[in-house]
Protein backbone atom coordinates (compact mmCIF):
# COMPACT_ATOMS: atom_id res chain seq x y z
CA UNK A 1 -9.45 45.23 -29.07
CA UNK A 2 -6.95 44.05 -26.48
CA UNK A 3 -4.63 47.36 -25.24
CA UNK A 4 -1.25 46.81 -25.65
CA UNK A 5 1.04 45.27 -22.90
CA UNK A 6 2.45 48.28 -21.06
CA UNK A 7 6.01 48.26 -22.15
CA UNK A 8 9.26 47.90 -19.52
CA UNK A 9 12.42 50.04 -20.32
CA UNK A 10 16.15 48.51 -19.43
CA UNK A 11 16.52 51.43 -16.82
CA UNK A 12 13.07 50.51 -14.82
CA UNK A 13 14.58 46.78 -14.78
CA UNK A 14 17.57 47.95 -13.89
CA UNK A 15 16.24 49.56 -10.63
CA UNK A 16 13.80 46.84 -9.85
CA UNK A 17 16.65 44.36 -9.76
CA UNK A 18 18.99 46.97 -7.39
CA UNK A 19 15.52 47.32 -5.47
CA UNK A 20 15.47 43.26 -4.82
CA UNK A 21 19.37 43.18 -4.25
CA UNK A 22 19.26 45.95 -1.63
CA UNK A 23 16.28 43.95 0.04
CA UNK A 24 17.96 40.61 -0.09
CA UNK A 25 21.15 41.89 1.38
CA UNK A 26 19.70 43.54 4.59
CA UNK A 27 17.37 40.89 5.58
CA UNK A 28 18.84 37.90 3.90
CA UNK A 29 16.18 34.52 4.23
CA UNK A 30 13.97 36.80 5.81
CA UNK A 31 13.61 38.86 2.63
CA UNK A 32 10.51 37.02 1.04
CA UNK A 33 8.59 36.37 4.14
CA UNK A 34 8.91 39.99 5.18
CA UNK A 35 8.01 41.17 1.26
CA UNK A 36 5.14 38.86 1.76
CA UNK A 37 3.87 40.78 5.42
CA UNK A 38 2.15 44.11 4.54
CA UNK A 39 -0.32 41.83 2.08
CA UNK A 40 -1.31 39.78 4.59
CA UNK A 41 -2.01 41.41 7.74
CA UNK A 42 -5.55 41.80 8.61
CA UNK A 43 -7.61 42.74 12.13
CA UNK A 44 -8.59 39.80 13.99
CA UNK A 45 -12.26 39.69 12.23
CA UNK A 46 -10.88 39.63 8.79
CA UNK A 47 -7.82 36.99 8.95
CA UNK A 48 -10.74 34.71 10.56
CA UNK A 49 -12.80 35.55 7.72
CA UNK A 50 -10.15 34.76 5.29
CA UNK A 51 -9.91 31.77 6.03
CA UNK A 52 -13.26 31.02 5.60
CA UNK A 53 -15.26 31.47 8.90
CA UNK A 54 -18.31 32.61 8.93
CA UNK A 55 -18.66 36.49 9.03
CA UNK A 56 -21.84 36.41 11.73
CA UNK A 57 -20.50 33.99 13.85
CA UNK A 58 -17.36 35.88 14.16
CA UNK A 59 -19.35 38.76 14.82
CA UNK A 60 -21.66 37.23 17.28
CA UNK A 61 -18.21 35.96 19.45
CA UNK A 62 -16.67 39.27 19.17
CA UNK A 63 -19.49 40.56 21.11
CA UNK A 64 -18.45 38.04 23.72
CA UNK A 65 -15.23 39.09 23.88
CA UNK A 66 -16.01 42.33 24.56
CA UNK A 67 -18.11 41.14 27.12
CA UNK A 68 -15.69 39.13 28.90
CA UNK A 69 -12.55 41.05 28.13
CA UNK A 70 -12.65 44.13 30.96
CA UNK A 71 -13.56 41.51 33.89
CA UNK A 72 -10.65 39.25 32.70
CA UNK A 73 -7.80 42.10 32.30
CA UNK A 74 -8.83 43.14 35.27
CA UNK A 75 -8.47 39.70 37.00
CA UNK A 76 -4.93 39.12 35.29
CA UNK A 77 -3.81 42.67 37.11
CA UNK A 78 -4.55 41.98 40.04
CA UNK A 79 -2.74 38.59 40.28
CA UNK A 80 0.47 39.76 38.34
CA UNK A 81 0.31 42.88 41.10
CA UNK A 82 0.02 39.93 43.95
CA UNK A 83 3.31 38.23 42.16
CA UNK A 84 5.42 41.58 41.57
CA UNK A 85 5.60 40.78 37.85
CA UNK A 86 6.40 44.45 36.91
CA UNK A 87 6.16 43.71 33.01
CA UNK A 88 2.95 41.88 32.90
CA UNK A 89 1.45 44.86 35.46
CA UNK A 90 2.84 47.60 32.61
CA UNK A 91 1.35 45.66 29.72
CA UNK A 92 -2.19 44.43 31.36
CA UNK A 93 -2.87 48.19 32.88
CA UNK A 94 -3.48 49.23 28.97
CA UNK A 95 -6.09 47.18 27.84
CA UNK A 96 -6.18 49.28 24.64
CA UNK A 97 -2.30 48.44 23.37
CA UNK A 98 -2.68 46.93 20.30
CA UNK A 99 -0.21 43.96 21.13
CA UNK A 100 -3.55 42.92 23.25
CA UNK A 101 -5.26 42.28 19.47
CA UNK A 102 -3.95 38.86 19.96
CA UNK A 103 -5.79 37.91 22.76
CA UNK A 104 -9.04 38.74 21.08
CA UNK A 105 -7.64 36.68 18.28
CA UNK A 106 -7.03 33.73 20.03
CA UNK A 107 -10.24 33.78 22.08
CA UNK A 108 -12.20 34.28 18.57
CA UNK A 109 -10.33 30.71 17.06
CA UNK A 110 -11.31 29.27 19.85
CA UNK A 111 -14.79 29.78 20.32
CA UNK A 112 -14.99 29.36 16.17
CA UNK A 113 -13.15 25.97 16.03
CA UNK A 114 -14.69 24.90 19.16
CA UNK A 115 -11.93 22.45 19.59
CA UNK A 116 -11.68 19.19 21.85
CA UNK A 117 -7.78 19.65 22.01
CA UNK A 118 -5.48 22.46 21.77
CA UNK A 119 -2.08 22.17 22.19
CA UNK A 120 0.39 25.34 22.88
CA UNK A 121 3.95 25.33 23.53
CA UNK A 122 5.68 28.52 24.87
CA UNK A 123 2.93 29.08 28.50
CA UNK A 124 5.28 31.35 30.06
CA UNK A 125 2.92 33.51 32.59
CA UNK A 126 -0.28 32.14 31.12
CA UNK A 127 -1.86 35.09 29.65
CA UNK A 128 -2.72 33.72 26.36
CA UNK A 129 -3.39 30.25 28.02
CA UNK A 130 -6.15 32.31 29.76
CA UNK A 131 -8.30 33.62 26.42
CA UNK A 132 -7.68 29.99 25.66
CA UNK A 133 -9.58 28.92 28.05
CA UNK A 134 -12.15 31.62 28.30
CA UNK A 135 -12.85 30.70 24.74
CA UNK A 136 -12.98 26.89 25.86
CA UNK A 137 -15.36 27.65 29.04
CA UNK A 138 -18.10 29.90 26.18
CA UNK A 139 -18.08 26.79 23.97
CA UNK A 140 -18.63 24.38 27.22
CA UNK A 141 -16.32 21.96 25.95
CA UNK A 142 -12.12 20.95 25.29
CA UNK A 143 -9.11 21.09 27.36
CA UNK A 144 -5.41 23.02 26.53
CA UNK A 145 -2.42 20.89 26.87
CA UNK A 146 0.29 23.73 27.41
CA UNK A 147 3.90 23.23 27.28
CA UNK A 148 7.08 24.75 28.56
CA UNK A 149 10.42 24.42 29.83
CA UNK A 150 10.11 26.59 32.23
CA UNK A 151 12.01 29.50 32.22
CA UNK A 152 14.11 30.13 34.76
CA UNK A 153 16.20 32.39 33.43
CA UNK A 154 16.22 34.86 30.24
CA UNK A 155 15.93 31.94 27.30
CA UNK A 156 17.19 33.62 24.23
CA UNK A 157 14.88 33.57 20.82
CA UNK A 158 12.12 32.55 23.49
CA UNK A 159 11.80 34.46 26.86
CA UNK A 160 13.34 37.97 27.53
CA UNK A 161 12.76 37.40 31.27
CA UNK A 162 12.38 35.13 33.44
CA UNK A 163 9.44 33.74 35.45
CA UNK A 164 8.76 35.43 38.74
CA UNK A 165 10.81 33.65 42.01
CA UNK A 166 9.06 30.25 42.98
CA UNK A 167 6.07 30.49 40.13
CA UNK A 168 5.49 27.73 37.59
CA UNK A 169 4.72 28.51 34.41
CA UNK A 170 0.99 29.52 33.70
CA UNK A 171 0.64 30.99 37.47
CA UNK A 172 -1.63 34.13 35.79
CA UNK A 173 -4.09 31.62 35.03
CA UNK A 174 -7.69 31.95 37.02
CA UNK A 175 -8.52 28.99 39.50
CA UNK A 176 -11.67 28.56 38.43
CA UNK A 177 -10.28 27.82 34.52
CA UNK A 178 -7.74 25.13 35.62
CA UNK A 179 -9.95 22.26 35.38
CA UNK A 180 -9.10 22.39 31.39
CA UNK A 181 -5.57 22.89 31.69
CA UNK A 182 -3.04 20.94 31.65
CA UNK A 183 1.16 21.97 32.20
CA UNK A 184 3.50 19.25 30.35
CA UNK A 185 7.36 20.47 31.49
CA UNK A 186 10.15 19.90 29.21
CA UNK A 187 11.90 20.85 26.21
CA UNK A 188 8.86 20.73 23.23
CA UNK A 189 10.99 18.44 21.11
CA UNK A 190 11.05 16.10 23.80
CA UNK A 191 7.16 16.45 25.15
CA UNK A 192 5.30 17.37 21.50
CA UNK A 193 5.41 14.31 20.11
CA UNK A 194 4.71 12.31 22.83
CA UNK A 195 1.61 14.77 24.04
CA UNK A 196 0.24 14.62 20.08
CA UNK A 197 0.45 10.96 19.84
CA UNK A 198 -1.94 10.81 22.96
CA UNK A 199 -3.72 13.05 21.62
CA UNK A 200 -4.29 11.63 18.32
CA UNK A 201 -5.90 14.44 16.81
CA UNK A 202 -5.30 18.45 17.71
CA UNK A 203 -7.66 21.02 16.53
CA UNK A 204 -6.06 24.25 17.39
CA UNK A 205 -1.91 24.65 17.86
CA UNK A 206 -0.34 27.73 19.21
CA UNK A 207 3.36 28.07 18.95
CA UNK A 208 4.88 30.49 21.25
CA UNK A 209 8.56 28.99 22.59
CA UNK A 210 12.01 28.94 20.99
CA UNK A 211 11.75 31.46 17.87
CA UNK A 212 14.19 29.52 15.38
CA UNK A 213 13.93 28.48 12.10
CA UNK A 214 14.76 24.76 13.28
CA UNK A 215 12.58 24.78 16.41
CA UNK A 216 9.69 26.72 14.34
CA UNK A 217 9.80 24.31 11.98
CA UNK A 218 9.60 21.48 13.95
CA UNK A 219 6.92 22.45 16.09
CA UNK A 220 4.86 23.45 12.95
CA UNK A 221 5.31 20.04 10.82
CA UNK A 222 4.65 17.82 14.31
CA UNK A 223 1.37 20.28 14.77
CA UNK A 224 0.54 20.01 11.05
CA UNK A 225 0.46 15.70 10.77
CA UNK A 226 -2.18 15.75 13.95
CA UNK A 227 -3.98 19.08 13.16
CA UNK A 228 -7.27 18.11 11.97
CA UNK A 229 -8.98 19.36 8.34
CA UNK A 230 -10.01 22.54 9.23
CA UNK A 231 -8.00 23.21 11.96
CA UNK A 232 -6.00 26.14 12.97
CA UNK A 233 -2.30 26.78 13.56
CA UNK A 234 -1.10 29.91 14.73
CA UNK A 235 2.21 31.58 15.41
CA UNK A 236 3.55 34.26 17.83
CA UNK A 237 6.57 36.28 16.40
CA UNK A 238 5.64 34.79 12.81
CA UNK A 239 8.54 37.27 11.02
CA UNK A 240 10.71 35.81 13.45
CA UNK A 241 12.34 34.05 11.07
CA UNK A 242 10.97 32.59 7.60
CA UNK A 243 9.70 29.83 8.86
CA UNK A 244 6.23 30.23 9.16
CA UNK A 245 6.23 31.97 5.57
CA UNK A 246 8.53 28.89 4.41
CA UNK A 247 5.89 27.01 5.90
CA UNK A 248 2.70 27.84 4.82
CA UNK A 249 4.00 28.84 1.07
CA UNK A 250 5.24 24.67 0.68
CA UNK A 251 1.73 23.72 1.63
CA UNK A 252 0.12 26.40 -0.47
CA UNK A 253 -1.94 26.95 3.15
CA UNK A 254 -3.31 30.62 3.35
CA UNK A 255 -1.13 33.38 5.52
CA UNK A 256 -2.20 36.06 7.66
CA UNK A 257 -1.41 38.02 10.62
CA UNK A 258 -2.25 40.44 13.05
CA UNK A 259 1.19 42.39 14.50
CA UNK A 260 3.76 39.58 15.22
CA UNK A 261 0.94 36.50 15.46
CA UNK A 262 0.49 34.50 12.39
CA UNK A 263 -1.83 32.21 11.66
CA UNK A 264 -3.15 29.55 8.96
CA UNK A 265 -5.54 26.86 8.11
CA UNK A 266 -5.51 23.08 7.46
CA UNK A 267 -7.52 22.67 4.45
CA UNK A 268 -10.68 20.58 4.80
């Protein structure tokens, strides 16, 4: 026998509905995407496994990581101590922040895509562009294609500082990875297209320049129409604004996160 339907009074509507109009008013067009965030954030491991890796492989490359992940913090130190670049000094002198959990990310896509072509706009110092290509040297294959303005000056919804006197964007990134980078300068509307339609077909995009809805958005649907089946897409500051929730929810395409970095999946 079926139990009965559990019954809901006027009074627990009533508070619900004052519940979703509080919400609504303090974080207006943010309110579903930021509903949506505490079910969806996951470590590293298990966003990858979400959506659908393979739980040994990602094992076996987190290993590697941890492997390669002293020796590299320890590189990036030293040359944002040559440059004076106070923050990145602060931030790469505690490996064990949690912010760092992105970098680990990023490396494990890599190494479990092991894409030809990835394409991130947003280089600023480099750091990310580094586990990038640390990921890209383990697999022994693909190049980045990395794009920024540069900024010279404090960029607002993008860069809180700006890059050190007479550096280019990217100048944390080891020598002896460059021969897989490349740096495209310009505004991303202006160089995305242009760099995807040489490209032809992307296998990993990382978004990480002007935080907008607009700019979001447009960076995500160019992405999205050369991303490959299977390919990844991830997102720095992904609460932002709701356009990576907006996003992902119109292509019924799987959401999750780890802190501020989103990330989803092309279906095959």
């Amino acid at each position: 026998m079926l139990a009965p339907l559990p019954v809901t009074t006027p009074t627990q509507i009533a508070t619900k509905g004052a519940h979703l109009a509080k919400g609504i008013v303090r974080d207006g067009p943010l309110y579903p995407a930021r509903r949506a965030r505490p079910g969806t954030e996951r470590s590293p491991a298990g966003a990858l496994a979400d959506l659908g890796f393979a739980p040994e492989e990602i094992e076996s490359y987190e290993r590697d990581y941890e492997q390669i992940a002293a020796e590299a913090f320890a590189l990036l130190l030293e040359r944002a101590r040559v440059v004076g670049a106070d923050g990145a000094v602060k931030k790469l002198s505690q490996p064990e922040l949690a912010a760092h959990e992105t970098k680990r990310l990023i490396y494990l896509a890599v190494r479990l895509v092991r894409p030809e072509s990835v394409v991130e706009t947003g280089t600023f110092a480099g750091t990310l562009s580094t586990f990038i290509l640390l990921g890209l040297r383990d697999n022994g294959k693909g190049r980045l294609l990395s794009l920024d303005l540069p900024a010279r000056k404090p960029i607002p919804h993008a860069a809180d500082i700006p890059l050190p006197p007479r550096r280019e964007p990217g100048w944390i990134v080891p020598d002896d990875l460059r021969d897989r980078f490349e740096l495209v300068l310009g505004d991303a509307r202006r160089t995305l297209p242009p760099v995807l339609e040489r490209l032809g077909t992307i296998d990993l995009f990382l978004h990480d320049s002007l935080h907008t809805t607009r700019h979001m958005l447009f960076e995500y649907r160019q992405a999205w129409a050369s991303l490959r089946p299977g390919g990844l897409l991830v997102t720095d500051d992904a609460f932002m604004t709701p356009a990576f929730w907006w996003f992902t929810r119109r292509r019924a395409a799987p959401l999750r996160h780890i802190g501020a970095m989103g990330l989803t999946r092309k279906p095959a």
